[in-house]
N, C-alpha and C. Protein backbone atom coordinates (compact mmCIF):
# COMPACT_ATOMS: atom_id res chain seq x y z
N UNK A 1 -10.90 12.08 8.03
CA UNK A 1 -9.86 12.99 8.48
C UNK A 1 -9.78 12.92 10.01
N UNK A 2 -8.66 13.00 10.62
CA UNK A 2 -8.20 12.74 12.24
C UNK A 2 -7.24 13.35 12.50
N UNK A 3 -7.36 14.67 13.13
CA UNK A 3 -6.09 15.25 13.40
C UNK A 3 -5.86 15.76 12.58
N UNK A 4 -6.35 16.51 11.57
CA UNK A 4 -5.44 17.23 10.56
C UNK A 4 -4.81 16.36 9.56
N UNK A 5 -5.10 15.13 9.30
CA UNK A 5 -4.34 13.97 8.39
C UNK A 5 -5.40 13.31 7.51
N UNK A 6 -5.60 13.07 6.25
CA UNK A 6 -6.26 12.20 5.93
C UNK A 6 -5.63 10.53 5.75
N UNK A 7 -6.89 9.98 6.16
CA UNK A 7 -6.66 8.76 6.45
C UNK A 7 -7.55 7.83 5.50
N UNK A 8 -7.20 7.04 4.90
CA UNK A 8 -7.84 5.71 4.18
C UNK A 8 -8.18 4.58 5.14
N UNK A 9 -9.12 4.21 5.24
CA UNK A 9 -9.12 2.88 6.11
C UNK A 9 -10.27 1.91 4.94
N UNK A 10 -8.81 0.77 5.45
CA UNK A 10 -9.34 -0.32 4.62
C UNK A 10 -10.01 -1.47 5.61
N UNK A 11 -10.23 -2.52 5.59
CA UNK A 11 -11.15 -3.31 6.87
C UNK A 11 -9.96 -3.12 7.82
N UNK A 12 -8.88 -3.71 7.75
CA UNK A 12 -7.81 -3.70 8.74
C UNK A 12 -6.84 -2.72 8.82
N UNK A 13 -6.50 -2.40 7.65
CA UNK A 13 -5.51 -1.32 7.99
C UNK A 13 -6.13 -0.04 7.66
N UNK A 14 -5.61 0.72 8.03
CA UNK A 14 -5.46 2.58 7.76
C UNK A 14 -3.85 3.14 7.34
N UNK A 15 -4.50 3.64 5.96
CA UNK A 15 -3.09 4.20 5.94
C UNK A 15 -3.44 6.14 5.79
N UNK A 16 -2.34 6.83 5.99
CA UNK A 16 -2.06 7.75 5.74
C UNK A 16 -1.65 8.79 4.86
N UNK A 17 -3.17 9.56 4.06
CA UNK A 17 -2.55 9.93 3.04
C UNK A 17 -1.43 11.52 2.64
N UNK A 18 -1.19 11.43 1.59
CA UNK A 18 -0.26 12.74 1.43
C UNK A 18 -1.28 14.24 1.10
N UNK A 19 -1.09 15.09 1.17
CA UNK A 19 -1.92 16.17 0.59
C UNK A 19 -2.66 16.15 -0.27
N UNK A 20 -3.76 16.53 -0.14
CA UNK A 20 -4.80 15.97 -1.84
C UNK A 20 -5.43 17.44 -2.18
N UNK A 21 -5.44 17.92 -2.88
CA UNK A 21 -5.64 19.46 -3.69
C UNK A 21 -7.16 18.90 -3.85
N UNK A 22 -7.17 17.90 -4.28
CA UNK A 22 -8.93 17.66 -5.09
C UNK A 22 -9.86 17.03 -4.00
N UNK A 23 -9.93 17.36 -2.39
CA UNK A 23 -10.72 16.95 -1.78
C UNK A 23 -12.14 16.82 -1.84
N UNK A 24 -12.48 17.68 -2.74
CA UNK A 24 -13.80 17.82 -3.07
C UNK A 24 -14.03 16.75 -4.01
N UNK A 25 -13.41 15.67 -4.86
CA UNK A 25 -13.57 14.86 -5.59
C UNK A 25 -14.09 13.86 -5.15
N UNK A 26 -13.37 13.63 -3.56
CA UNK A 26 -13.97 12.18 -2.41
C UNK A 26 -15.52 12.40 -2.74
N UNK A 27 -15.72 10.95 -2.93
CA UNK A 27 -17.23 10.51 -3.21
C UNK A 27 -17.57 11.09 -1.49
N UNK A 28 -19.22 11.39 -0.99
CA UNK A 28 -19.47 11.93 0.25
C UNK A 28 -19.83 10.49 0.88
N UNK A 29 -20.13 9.17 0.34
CA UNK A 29 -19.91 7.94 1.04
C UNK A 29 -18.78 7.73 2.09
N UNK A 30 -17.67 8.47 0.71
CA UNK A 30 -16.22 8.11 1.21
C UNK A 30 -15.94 6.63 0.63
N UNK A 31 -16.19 6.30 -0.53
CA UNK A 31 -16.06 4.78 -1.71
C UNK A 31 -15.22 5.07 -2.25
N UNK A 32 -14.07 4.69 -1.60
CA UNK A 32 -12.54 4.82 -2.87
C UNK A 32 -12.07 3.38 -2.67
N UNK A 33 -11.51 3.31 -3.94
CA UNK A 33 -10.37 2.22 -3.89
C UNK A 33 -8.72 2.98 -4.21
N UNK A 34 -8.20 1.96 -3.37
CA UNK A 34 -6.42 2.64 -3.44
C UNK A 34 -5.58 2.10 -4.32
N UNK A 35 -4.77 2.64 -4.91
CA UNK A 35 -3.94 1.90 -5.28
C UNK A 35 -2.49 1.96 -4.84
N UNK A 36 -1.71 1.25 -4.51
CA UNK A 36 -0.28 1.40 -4.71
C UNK A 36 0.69 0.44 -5.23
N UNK A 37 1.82 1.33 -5.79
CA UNK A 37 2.69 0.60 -6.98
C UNK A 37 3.60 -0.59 -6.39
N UNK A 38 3.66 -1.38 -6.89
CA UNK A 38 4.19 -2.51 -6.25
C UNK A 38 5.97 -1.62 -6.03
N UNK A 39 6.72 -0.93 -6.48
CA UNK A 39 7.78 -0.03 -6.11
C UNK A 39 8.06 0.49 -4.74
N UNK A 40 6.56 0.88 -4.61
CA UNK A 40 6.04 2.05 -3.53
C UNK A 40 6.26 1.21 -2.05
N UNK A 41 6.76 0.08 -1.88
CA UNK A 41 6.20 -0.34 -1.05
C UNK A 41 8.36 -0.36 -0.37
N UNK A 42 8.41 -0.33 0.91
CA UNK A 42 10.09 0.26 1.29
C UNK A 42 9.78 -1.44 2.53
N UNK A 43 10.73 -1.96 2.28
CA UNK A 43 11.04 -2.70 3.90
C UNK A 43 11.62 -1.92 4.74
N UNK A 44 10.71 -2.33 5.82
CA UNK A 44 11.68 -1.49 7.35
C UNK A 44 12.02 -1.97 8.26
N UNK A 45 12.64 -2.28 9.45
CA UNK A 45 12.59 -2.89 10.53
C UNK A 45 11.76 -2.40 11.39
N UNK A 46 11.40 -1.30 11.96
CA UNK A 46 10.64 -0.31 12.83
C UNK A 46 9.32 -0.35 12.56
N UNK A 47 8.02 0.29 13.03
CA UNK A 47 6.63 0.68 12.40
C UNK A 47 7.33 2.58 12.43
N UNK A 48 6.51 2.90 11.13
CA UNK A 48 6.71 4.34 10.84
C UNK A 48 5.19 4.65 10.10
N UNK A 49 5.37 5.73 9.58
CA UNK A 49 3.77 6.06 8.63
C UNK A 49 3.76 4.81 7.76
N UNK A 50 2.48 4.53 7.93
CA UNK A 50 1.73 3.33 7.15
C UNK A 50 2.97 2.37 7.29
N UNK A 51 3.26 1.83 8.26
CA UNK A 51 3.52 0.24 8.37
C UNK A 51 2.62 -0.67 7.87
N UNK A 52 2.79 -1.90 7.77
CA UNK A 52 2.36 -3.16 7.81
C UNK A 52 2.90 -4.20 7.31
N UNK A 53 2.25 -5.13 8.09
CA UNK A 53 3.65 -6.54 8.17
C UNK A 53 2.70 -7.14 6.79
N UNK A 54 3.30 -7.76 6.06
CA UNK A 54 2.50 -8.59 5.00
C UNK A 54 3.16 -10.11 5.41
N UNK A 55 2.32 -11.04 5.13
CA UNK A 55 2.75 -12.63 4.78
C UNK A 55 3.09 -12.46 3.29
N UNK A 56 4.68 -13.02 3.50
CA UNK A 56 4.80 -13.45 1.77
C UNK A 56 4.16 -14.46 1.15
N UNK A 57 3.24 -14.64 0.16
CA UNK A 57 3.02 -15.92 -0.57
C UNK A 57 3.34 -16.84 -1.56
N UNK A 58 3.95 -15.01 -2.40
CA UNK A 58 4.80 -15.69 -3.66
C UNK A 58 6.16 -15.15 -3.69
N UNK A 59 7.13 -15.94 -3.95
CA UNK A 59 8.46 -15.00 -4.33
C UNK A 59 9.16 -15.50 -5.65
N UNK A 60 9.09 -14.48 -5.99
CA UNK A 60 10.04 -14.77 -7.26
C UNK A 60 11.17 -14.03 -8.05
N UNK A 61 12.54 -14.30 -7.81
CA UNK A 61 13.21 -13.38 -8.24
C UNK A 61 13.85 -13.13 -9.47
N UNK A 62 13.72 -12.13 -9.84
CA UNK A 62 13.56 -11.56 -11.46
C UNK A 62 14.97 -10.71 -11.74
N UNK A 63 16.24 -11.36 -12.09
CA UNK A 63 17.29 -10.62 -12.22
C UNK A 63 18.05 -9.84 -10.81
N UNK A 64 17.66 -8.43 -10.47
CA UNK A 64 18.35 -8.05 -9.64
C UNK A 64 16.79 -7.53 -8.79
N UNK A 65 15.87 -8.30 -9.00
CA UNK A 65 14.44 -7.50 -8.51
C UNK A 65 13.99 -8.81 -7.85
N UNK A 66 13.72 -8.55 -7.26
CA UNK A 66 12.40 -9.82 -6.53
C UNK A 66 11.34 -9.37 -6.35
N UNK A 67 10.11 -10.69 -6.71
CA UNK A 67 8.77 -9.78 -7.48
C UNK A 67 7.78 -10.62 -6.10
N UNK A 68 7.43 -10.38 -5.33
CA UNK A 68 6.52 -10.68 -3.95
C UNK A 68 5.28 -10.42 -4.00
N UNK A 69 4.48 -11.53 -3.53
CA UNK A 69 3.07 -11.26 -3.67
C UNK A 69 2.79 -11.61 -1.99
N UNK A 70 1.29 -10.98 -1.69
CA UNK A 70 1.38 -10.97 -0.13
C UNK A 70 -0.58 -10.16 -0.40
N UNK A 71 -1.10 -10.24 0.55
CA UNK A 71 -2.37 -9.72 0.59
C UNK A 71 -2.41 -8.68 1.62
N UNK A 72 -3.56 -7.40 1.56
CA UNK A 72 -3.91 -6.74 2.19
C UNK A 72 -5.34 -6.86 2.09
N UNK A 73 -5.90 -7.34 3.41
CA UNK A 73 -7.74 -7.39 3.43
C UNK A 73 -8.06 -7.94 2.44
N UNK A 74 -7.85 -8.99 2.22
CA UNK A 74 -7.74 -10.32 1.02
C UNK A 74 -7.63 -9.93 -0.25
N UNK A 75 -7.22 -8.97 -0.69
CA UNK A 75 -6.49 -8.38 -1.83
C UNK A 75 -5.11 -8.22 -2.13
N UNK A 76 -4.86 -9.19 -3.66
CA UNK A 76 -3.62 -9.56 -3.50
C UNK A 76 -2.68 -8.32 -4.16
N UNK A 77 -1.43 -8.30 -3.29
CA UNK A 77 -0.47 -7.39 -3.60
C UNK A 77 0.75 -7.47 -4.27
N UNK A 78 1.54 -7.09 -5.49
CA UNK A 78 2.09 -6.83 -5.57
C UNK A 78 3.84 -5.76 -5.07
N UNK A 79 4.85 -6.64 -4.64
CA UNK A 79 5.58 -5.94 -3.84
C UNK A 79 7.18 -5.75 -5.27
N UNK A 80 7.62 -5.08 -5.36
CA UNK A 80 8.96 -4.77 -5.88
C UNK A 80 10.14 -4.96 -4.52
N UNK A 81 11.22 -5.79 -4.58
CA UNK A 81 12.31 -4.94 -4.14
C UNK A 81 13.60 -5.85 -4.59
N UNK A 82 14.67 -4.66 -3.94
CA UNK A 82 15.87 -5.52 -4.53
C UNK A 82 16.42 -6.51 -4.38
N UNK A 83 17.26 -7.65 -4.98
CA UNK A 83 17.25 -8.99 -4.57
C UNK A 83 18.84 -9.28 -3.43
N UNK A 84 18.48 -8.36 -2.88
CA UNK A 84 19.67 -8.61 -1.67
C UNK A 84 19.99 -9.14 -0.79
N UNK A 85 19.13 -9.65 -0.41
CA UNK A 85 18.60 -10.92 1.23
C UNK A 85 17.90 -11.84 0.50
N UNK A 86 17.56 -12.99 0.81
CA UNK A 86 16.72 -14.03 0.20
C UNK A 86 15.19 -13.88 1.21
N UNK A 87 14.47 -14.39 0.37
CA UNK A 87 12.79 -13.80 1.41
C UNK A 87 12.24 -15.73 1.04
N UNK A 88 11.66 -15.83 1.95
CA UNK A 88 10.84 -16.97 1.92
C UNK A 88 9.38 -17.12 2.14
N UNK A 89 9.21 -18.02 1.12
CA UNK A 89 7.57 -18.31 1.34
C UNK A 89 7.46 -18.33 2.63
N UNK A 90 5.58 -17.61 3.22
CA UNK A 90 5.63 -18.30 4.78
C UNK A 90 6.20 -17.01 5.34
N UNK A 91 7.25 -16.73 5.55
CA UNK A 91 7.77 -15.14 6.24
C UNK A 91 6.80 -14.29 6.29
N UNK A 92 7.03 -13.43 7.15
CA UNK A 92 6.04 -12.01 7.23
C UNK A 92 7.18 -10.83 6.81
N UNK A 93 6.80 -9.84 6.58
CA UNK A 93 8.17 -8.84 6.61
C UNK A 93 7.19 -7.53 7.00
N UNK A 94 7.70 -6.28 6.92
CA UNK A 94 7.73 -5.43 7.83
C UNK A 94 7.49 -4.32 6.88
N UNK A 95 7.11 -3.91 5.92
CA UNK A 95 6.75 -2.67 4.78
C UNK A 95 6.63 -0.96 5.14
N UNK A 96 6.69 0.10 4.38
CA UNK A 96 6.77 1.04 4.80
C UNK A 96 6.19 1.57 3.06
N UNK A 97 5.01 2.66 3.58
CA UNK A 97 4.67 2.98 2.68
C UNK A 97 4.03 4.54 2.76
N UNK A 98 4.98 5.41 1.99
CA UNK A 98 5.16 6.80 2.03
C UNK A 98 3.91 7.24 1.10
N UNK A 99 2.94 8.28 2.23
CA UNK A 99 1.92 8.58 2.04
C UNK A 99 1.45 8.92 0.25
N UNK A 100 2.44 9.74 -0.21
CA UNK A 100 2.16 10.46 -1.19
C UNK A 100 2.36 9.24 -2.45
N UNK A 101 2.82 7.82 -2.40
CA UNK A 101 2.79 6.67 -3.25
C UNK A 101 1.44 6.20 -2.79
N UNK A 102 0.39 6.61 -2.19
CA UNK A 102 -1.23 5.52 -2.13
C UNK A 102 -1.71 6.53 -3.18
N UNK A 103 -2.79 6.15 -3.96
CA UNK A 103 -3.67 6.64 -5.37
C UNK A 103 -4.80 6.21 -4.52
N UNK A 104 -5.51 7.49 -4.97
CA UNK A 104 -7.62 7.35 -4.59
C UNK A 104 -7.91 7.51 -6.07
N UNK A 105 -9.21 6.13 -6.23
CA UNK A 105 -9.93 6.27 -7.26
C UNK A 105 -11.45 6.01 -6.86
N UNK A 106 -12.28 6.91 -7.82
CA UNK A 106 -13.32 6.80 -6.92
C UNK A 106 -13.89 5.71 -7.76
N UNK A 107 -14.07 4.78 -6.77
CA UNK A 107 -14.84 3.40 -6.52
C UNK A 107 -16.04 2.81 -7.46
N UNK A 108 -16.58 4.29 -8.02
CA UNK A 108 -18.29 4.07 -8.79
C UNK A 108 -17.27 4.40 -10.06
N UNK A 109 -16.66 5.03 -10.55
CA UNK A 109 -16.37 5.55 -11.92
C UNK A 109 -15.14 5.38 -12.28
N UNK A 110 -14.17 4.61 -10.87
CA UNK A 110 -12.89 4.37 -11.00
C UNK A 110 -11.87 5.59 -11.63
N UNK A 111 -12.24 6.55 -11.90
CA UNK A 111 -11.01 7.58 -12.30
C UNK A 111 -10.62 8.11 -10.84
N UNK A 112 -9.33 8.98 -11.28
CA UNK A 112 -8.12 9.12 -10.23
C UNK A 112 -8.84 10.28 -9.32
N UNK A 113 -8.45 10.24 -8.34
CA UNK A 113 -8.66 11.49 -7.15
C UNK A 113 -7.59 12.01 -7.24
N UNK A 114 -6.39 11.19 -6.84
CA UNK A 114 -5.39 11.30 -6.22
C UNK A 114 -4.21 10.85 -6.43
């Protein structure tokens, strides 16, 4: 916690989480793993709460969806979005990800926090 905010930090990034009712659930290590929905994830041009640029690795577009894979702290990600611009292997792009779409699970027993 920093400022009144809870914060996740992963090796490189930190993101910002939304209100959590069950704080008392956080393991006292602080051993969570996050999840977020490949949906959850918004392109932006700007940095805003929880930016981060991803490298695309995979693209593949699926009807009116394009289905993007890209890593965070060598964990591979799943991205959703709509197929409106063309994205290329190799590109970086610019993500936006609204606090209350990250999930805490605690790490030893894997059920939900959050």
């Amino acid at each position: 916690e920093e400022a009144g905010k809870l914060l996740v930090k992963c090796q490189k990034q930190t993101f910002e989480l939304g209100d959590i009712e069950n704080k008392d659930q956080i393991p006292d290590s602080g051993g969570v793993s996050i999840g977020i929905r490949p949906s959850a994830f918004t392109q932006v041009k700007k940095d805003t709460t929880n930016t981060i640029d991803l490298p695309i690795m995979v693209c593949e577009y699926v009807g009116s969806q394009s289905v993007l894979i890209s890593e965070i702290d060598g964990n591979r990600v799943a991205i959703e979005l709509d197929s409106d611009s063309p994205i290329t292997v190799g590109e970086t792009l610019k993500f936006s990800i609204d606090p209350s779409d990250i999930y805490l699970f605690d790490r030893n027993t894997e059920l939900a926090i959050y």
